[in-house]
PDB file of N, CA and C in Angstrom:
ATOM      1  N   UNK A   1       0.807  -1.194   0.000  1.00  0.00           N
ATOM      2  CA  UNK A   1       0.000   0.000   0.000  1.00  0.00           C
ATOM      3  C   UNK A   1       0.855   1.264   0.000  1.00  0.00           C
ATOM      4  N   UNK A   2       1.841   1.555  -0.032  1.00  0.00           N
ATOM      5  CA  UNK A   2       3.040   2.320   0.523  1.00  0.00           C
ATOM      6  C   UNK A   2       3.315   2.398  -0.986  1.00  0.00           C
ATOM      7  N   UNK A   3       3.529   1.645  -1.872  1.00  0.00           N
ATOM      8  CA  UNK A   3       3.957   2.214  -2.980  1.00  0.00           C
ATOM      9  C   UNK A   3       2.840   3.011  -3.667  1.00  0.00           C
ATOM     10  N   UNK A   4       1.157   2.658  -3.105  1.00  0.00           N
ATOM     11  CA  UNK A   4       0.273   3.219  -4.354  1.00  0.00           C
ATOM     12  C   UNK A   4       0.184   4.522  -3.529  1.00  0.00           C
ATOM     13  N   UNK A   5       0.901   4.746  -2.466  1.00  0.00           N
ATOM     14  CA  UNK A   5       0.565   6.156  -1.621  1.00  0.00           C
ATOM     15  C   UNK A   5       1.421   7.237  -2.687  1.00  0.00           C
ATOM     16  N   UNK A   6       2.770   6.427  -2.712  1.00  0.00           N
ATOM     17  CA  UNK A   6       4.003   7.099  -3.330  1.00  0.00           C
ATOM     18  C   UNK A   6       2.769   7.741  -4.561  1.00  0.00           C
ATOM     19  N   UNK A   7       2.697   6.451  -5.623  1.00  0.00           N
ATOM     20  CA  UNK A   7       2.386   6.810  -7.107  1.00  0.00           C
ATOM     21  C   UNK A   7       1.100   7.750  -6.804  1.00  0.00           C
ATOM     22  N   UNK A   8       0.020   7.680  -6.068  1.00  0.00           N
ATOM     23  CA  UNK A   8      -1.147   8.705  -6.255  1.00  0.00           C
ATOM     24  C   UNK A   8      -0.449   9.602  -5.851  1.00  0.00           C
ATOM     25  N   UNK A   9       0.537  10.731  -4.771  1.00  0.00           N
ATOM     26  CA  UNK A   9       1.493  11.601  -4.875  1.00  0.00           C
ATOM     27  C   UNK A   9       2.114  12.313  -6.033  1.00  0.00           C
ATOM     28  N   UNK A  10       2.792  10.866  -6.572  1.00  0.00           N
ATOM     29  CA  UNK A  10       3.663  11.397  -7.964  1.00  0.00           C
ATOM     30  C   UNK A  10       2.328  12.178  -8.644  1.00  0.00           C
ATOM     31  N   UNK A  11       1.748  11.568  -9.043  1.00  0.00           N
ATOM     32  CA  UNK A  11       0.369  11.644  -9.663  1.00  0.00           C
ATOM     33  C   UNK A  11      -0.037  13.249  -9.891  1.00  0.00           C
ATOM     34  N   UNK A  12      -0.385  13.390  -8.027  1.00  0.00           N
ATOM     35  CA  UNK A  12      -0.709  14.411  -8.111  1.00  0.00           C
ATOM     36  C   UNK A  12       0.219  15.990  -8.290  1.00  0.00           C
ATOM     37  N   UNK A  13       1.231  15.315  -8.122  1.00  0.00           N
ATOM     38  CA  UNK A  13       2.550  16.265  -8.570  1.00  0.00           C
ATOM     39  C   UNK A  13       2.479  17.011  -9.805  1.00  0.00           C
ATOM     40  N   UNK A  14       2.275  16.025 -10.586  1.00  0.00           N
ATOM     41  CA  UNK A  14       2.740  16.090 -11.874  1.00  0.00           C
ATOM     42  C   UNK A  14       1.577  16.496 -12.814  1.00  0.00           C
ATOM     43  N   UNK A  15       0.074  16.612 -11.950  1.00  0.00           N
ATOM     44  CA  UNK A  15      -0.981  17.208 -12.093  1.00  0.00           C
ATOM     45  C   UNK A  15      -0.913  18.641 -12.500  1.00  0.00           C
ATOM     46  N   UNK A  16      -0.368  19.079 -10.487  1.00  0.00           N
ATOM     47  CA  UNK A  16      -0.517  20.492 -10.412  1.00  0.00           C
ATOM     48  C   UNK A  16       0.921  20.834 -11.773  1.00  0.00           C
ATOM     49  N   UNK A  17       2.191  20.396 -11.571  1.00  0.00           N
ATOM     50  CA  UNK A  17       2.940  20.724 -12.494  1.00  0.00           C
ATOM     51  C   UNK A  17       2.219  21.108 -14.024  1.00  0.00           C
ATOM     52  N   UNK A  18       1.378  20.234 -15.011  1.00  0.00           N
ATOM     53  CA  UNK A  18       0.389  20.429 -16.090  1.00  0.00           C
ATOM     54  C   UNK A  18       0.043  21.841 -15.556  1.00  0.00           C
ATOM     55  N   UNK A  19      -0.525  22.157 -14.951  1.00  0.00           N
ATOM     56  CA  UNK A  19      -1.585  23.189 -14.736  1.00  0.00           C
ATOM     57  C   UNK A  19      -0.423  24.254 -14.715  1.00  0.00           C
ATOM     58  N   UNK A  20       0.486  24.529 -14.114  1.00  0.00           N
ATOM     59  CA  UNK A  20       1.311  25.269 -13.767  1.00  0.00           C
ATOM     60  C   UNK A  20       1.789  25.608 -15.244  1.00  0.00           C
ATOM     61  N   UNK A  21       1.929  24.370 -16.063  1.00  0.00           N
ATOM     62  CA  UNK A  21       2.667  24.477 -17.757  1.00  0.00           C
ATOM     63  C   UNK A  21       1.571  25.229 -18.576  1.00  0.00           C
ATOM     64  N   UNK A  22       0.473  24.571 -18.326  1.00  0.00           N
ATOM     65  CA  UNK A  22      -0.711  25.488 -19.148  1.00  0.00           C
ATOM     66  C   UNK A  22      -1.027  26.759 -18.898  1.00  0.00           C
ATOM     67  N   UNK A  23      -0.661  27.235 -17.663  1.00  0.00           N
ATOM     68  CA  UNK A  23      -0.980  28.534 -17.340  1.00  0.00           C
ATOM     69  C   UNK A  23       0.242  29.287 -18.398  1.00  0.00           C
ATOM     70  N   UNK A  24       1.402  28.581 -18.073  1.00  0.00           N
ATOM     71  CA  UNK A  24       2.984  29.108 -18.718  1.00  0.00           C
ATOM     72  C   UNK A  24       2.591  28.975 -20.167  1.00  0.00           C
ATOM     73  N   UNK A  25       2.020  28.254 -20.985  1.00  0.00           N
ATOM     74  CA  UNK A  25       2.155  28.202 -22.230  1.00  0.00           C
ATOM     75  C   UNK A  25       0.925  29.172 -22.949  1.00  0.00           C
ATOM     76  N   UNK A  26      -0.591  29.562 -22.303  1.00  0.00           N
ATOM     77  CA  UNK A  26      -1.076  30.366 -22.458  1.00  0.00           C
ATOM     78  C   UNK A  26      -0.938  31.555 -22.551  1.00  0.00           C
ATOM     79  N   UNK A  27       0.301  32.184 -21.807  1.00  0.00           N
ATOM     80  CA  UNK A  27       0.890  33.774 -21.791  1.00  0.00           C
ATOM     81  C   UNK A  27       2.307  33.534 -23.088  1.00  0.00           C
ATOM     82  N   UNK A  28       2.477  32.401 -23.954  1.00  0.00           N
ATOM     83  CA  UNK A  28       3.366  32.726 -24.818  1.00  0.00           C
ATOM     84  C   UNK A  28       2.966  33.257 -26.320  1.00  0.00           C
ATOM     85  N   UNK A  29       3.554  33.567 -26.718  1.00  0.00           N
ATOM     86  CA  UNK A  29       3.682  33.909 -28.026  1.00  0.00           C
ATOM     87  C   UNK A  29       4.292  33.274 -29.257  1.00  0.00           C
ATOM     88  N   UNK A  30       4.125  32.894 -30.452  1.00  0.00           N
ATOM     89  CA  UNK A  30       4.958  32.338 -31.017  1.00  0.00           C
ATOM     90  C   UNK A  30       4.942  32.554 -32.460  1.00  0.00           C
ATOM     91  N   UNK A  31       5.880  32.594 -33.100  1.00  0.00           N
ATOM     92  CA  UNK A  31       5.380  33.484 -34.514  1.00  0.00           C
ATOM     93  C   UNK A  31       6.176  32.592 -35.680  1.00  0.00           C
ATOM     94  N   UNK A  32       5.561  32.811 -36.891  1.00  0.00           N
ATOM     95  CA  UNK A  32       5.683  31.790 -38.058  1.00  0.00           C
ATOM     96  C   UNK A  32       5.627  32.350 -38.953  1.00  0.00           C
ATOM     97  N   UNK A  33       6.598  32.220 -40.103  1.00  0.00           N
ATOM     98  CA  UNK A  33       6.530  33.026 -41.315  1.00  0.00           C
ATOM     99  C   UNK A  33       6.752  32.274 -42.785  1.00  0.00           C
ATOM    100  N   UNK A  34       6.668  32.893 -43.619  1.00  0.00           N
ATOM    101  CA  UNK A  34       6.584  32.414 -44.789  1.00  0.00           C
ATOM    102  C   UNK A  34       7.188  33.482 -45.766  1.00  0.00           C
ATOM    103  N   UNK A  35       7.320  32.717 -47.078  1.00  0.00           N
ATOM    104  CA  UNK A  35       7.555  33.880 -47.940  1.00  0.00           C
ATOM    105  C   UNK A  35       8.782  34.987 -48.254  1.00  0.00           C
ATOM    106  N   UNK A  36      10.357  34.281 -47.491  1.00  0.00           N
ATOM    107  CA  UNK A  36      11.359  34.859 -47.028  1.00  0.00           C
ATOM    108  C   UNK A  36      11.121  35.931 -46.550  1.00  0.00           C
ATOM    109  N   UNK A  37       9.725  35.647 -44.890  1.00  0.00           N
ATOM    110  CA  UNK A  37       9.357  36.645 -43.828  1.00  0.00           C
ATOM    111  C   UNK A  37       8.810  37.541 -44.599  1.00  0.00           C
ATOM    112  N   UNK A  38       8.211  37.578 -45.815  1.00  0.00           N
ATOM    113  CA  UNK A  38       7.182  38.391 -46.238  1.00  0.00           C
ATOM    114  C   UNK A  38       5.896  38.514 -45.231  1.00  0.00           C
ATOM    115  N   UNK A  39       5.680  37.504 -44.790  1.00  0.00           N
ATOM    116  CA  UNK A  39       4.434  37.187 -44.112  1.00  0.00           C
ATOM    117  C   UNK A  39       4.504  36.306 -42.648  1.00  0.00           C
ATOM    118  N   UNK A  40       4.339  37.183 -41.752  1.00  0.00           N
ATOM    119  CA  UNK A  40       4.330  36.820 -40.125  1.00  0.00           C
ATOM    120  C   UNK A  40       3.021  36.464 -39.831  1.00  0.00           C
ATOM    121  N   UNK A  41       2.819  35.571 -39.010  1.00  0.00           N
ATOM    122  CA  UNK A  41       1.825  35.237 -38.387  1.00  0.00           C
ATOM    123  C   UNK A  41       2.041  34.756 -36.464  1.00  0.00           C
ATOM    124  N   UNK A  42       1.261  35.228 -35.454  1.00  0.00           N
ATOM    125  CA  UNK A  42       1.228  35.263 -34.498  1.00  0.00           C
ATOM    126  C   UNK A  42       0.453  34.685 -33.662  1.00  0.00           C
ATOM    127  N   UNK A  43       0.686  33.391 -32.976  1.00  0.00           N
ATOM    128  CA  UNK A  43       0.184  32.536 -32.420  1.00  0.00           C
ATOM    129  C   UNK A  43      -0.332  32.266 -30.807  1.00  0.00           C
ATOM    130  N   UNK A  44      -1.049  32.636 -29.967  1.00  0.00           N
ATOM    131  CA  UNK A  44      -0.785  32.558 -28.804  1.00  0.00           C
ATOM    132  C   UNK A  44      -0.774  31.225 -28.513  1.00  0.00           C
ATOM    133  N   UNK A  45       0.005  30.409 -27.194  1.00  0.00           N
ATOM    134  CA  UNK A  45      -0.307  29.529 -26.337  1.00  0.00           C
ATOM    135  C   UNK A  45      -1.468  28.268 -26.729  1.00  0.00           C
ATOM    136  N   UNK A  46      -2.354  29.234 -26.970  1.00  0.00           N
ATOM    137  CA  UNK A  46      -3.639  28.493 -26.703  1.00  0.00           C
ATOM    138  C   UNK A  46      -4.289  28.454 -28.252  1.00  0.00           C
ATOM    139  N   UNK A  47      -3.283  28.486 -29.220  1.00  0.00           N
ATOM    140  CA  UNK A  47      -3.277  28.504 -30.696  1.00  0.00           C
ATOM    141  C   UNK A  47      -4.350  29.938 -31.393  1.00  0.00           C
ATOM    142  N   UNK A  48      -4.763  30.528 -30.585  1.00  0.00           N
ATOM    143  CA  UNK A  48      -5.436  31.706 -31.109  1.00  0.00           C
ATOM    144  C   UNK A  48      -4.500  32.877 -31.726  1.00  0.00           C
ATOM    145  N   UNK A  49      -5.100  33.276 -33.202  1.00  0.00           N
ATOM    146  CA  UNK A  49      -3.944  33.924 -33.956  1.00  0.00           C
ATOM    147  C   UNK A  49      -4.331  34.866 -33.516  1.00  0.00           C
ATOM    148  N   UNK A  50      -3.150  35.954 -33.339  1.00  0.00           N
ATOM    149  CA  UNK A  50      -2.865  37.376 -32.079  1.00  0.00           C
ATOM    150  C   UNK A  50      -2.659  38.601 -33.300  1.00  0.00           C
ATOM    151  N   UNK A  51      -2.030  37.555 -34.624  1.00  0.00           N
ATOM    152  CA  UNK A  51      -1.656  39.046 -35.288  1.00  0.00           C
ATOM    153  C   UNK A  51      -0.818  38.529 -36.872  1.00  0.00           C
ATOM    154  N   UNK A  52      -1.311  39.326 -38.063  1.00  0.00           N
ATOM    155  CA  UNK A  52      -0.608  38.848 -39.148  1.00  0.00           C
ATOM    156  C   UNK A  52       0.360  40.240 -39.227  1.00  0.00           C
ATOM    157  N   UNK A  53       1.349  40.075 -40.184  1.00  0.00           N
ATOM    158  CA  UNK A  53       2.289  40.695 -40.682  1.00  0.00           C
ATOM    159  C   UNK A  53       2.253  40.696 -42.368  1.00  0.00           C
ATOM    160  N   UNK A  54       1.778  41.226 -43.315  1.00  0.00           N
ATOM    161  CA  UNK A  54       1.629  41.246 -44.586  1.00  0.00           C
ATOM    162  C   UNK A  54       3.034  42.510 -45.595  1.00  0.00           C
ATOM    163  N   UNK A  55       3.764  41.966 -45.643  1.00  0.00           N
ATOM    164  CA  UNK A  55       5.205  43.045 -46.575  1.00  0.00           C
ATOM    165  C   UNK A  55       4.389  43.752 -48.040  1.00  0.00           C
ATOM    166  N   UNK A  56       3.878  44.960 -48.282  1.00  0.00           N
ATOM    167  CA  UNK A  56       3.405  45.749 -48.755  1.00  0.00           C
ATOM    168  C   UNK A  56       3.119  45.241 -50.113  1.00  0.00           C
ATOM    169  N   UNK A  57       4.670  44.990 -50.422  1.00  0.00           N
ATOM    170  CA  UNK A  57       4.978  44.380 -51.595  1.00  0.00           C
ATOM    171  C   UNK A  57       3.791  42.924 -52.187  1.00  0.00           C
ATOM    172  N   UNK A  58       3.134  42.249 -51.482  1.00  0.00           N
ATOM    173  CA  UNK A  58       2.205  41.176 -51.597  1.00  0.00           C
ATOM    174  C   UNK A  58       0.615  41.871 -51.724  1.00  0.00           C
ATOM    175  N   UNK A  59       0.544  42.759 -51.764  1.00  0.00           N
ATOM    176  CA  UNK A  59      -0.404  43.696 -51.776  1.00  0.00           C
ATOM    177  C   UNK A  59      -1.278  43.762 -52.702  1.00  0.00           C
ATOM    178  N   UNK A  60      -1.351  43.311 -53.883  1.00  0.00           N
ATOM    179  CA  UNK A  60      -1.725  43.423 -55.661  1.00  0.00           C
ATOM    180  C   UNK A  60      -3.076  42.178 -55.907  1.00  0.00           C
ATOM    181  N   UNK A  61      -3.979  43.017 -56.063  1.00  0.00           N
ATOM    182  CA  UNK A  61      -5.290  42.201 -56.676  1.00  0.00           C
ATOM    183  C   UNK A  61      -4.908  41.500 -57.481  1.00  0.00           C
ATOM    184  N   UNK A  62      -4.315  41.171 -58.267  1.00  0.00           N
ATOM    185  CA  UNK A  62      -3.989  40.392 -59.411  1.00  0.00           C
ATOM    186  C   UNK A  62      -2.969  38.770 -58.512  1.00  0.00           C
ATOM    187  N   UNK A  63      -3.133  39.536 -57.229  1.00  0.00           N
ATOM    188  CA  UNK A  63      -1.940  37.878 -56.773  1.00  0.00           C
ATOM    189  C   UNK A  63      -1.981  37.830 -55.236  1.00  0.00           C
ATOM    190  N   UNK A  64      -3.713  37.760 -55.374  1.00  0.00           N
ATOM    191  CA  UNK A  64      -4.477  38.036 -53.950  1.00  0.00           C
ATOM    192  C   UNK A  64      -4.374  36.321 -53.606  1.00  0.00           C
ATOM    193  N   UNK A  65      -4.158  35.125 -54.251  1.00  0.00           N
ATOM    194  CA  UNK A  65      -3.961  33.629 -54.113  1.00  0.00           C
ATOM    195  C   UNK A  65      -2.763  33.883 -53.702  1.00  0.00           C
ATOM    196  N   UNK A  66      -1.932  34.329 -54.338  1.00  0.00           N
ATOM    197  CA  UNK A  66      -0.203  33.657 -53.450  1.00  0.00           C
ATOM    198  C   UNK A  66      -0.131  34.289 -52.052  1.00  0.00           C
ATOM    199  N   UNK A  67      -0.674  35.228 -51.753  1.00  0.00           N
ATOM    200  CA  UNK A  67      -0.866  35.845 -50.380  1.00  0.00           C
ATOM    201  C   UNK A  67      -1.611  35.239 -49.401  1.00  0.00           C
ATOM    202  N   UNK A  68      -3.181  34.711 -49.601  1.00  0.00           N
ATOM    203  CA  UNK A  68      -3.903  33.703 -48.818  1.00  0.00           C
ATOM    204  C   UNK A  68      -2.589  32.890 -48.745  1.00  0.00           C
ATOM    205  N   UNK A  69      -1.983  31.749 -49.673  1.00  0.00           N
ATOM    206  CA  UNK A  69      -1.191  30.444 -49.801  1.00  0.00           C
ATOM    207  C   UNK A  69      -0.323  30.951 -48.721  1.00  0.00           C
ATOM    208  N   UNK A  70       0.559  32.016 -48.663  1.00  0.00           N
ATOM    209  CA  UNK A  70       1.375  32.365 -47.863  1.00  0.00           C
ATOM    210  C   UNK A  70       0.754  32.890 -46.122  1.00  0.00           C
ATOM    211  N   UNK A  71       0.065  33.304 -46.087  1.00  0.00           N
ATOM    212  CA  UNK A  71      -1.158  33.268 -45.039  1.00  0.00           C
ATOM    213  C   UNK A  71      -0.995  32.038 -44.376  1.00  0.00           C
ATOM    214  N   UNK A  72      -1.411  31.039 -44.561  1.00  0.00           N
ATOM    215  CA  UNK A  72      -2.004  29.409 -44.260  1.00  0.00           C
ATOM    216  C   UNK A  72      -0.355  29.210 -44.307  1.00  0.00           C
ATOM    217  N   UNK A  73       0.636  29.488 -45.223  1.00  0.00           N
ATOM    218  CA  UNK A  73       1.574  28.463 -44.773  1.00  0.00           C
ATOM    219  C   UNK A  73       2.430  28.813 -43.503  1.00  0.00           C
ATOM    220  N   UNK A  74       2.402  30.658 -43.349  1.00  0.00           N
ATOM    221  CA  UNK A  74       3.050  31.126 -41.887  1.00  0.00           C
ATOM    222  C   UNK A  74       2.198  30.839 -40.940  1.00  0.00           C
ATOM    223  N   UNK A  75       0.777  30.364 -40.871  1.00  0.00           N
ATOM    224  CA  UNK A  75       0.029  30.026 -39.770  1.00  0.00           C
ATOM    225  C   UNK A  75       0.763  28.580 -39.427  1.00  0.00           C
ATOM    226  N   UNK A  76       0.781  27.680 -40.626  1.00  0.00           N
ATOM    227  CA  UNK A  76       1.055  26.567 -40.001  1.00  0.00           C
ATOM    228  C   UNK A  76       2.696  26.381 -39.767  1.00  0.00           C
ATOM    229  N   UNK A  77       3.620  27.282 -40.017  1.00  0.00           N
ATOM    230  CA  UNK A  77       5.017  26.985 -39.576  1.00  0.00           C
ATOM    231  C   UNK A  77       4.571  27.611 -37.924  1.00  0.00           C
ATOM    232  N   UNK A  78       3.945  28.561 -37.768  1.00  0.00           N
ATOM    233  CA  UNK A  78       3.157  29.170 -35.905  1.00  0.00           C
ATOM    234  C   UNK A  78       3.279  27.754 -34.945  1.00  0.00           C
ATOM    235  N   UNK A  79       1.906  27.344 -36.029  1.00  0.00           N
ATOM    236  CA  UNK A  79       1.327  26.157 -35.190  1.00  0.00           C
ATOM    237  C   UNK A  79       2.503  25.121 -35.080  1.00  0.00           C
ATOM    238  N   UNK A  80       3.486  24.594 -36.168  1.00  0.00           N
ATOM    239  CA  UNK A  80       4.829  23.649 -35.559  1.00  0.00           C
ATOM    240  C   UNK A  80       5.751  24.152 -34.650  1.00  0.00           C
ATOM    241  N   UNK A  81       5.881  25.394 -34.544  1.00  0.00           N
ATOM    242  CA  UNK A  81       6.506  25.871 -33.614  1.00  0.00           C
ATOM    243  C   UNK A  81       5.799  25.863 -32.041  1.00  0.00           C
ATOM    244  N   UNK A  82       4.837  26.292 -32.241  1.00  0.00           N
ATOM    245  CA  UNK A  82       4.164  25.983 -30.889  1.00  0.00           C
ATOM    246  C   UNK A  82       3.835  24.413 -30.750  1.00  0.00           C
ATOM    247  N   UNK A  83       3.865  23.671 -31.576  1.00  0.00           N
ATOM    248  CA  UNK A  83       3.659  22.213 -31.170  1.00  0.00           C
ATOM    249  C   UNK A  83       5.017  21.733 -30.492  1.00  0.00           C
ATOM    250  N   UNK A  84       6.349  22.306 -31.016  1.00  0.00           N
ATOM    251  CA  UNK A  84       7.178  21.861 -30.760  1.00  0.00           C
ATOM    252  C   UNK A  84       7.793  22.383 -29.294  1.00  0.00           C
ATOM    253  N   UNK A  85       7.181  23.837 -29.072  1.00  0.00           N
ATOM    254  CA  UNK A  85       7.226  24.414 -27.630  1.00  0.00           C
ATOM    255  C   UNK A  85       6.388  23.670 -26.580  1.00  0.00           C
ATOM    256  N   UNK A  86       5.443  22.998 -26.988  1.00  0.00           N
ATOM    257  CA  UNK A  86       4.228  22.660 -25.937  1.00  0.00           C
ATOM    258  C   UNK A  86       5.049  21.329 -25.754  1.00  0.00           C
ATOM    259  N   UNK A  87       5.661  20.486 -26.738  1.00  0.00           N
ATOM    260  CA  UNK A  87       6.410  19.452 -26.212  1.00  0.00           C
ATOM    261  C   UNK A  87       7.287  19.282 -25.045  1.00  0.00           C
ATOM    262  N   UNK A  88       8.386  20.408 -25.897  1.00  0.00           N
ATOM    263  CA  UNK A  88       9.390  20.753 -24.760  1.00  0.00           C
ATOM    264  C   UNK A  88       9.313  21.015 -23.081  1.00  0.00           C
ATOM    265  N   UNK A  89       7.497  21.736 -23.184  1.00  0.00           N
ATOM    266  CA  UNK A  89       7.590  22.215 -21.938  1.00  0.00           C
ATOM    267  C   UNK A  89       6.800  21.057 -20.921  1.00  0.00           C
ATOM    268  N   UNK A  90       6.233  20.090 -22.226  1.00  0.00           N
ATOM    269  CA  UNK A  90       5.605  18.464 -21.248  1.00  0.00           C
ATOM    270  C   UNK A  90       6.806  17.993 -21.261  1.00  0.00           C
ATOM    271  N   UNK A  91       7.889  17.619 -21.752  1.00  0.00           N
ATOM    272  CA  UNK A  91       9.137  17.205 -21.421  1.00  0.00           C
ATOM    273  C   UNK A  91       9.459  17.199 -19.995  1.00  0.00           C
ATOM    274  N   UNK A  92       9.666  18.379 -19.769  1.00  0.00           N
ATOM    275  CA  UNK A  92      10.247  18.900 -18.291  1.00  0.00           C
ATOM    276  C   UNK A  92       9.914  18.655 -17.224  1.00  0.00           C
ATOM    277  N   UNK A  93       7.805  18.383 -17.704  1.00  0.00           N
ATOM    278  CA  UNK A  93       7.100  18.261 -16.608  1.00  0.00           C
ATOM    279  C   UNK A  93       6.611  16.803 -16.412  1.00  0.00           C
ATOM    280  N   UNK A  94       7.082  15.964 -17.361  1.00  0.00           N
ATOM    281  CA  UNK A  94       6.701  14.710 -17.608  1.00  0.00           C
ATOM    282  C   UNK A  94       8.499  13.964 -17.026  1.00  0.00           C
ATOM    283  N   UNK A  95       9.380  14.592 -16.729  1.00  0.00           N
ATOM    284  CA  UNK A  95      11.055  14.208 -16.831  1.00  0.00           C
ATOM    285  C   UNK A  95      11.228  13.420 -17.483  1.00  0.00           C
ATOM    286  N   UNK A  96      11.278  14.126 -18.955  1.00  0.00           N
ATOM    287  CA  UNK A  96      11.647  13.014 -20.043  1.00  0.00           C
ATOM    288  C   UNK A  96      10.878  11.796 -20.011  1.00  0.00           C
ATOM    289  N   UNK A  97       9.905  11.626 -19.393  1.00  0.00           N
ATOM    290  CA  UNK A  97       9.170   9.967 -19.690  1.00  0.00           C
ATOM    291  C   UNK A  97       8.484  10.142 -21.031  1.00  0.00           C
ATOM    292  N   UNK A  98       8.699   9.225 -21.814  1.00  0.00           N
ATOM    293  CA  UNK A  98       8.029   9.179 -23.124  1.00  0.00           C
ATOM    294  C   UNK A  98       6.689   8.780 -23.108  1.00  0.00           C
ATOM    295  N   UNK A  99       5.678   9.448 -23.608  1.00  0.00           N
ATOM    296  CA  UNK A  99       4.541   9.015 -23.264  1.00  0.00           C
ATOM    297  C   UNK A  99       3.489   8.292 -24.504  1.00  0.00           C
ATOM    298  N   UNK A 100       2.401   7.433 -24.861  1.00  0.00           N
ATOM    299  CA  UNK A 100       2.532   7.261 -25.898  1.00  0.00           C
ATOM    300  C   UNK A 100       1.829   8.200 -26.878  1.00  0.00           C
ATOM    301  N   UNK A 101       2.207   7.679 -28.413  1.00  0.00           N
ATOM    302  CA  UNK A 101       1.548   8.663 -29.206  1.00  0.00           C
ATOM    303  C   UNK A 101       0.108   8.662 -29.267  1.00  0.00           C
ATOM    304  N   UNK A 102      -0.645  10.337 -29.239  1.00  0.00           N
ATOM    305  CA  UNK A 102      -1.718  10.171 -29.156  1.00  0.00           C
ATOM    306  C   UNK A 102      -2.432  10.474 -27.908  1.00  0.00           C
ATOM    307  N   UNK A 103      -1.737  10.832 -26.651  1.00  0.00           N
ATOM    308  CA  UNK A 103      -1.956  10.189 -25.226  1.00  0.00           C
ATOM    309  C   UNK A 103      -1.874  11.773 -25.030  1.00  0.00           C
ATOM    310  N   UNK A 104      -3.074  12.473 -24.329  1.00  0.00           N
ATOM    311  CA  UNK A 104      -3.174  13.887 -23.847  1.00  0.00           C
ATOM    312  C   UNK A 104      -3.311  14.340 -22.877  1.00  0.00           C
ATOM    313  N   UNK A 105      -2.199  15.045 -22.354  1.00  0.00           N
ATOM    314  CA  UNK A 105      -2.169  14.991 -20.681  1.00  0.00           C
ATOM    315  C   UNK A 105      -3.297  16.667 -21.131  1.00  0.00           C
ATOM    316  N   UNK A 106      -3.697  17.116 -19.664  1.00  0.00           N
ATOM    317  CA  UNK A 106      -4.266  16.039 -18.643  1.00  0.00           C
ATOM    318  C   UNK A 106      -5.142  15.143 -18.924  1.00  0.00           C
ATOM    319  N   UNK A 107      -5.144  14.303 -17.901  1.00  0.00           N
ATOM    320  CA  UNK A 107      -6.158  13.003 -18.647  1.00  0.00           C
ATOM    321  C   UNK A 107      -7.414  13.196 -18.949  1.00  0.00           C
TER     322      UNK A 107
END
């Protein structure tokens, strides 16, 4: 019984730790571009876009498609970057335990 005391502990450790990460990853920022940085896009935490960046030069009715295309593709270099931040920071709080794919803390 002494060990399931330990593990519901760990447990709850590593609970409040989550919560502590989500609060931390909600106040970040993270930004994604496209287009050799023609086009910024601004990501918060909690994947809500905060803010585009459009270079003047992309500006032209006649090539209003390569601008959407570039749009969508700095959103989604945002979103790998923040996927790859939200990892890092379950890393830390998980100590490196690999968890499996698919598997979404909190439970």
């Amino acid at each position: 019984m002494k060990n399931l005391g330990a593990l519901m502990k760990q447990a709850q450790d590593m609970q409040e730790k989550m919560g502590e990460m989500q609060e931390r990853l909600a106040g970040i920022e993270v930004d994604g571009s496209s287009g050799a940085g023609l086009v910024q896009v601004t990501l918060s935490g909690k994947s809500e876009m905060r803010g585009v960046k459009v270079d003047p030069s992309l500006m032209k009715p006649d090539e209003a498609e390569v601008l959407e295309d570039l749009i969508v593709a700095a959103t989604n270099d945002a979103r790998a970057r923040l996927e790859t931040r939200m990892q890092d920071e379950m890393s830390k709080v998980t100590g490196g335990l690999q968890l499996p794919p698919g598997f979404k803390m909190p439970f």
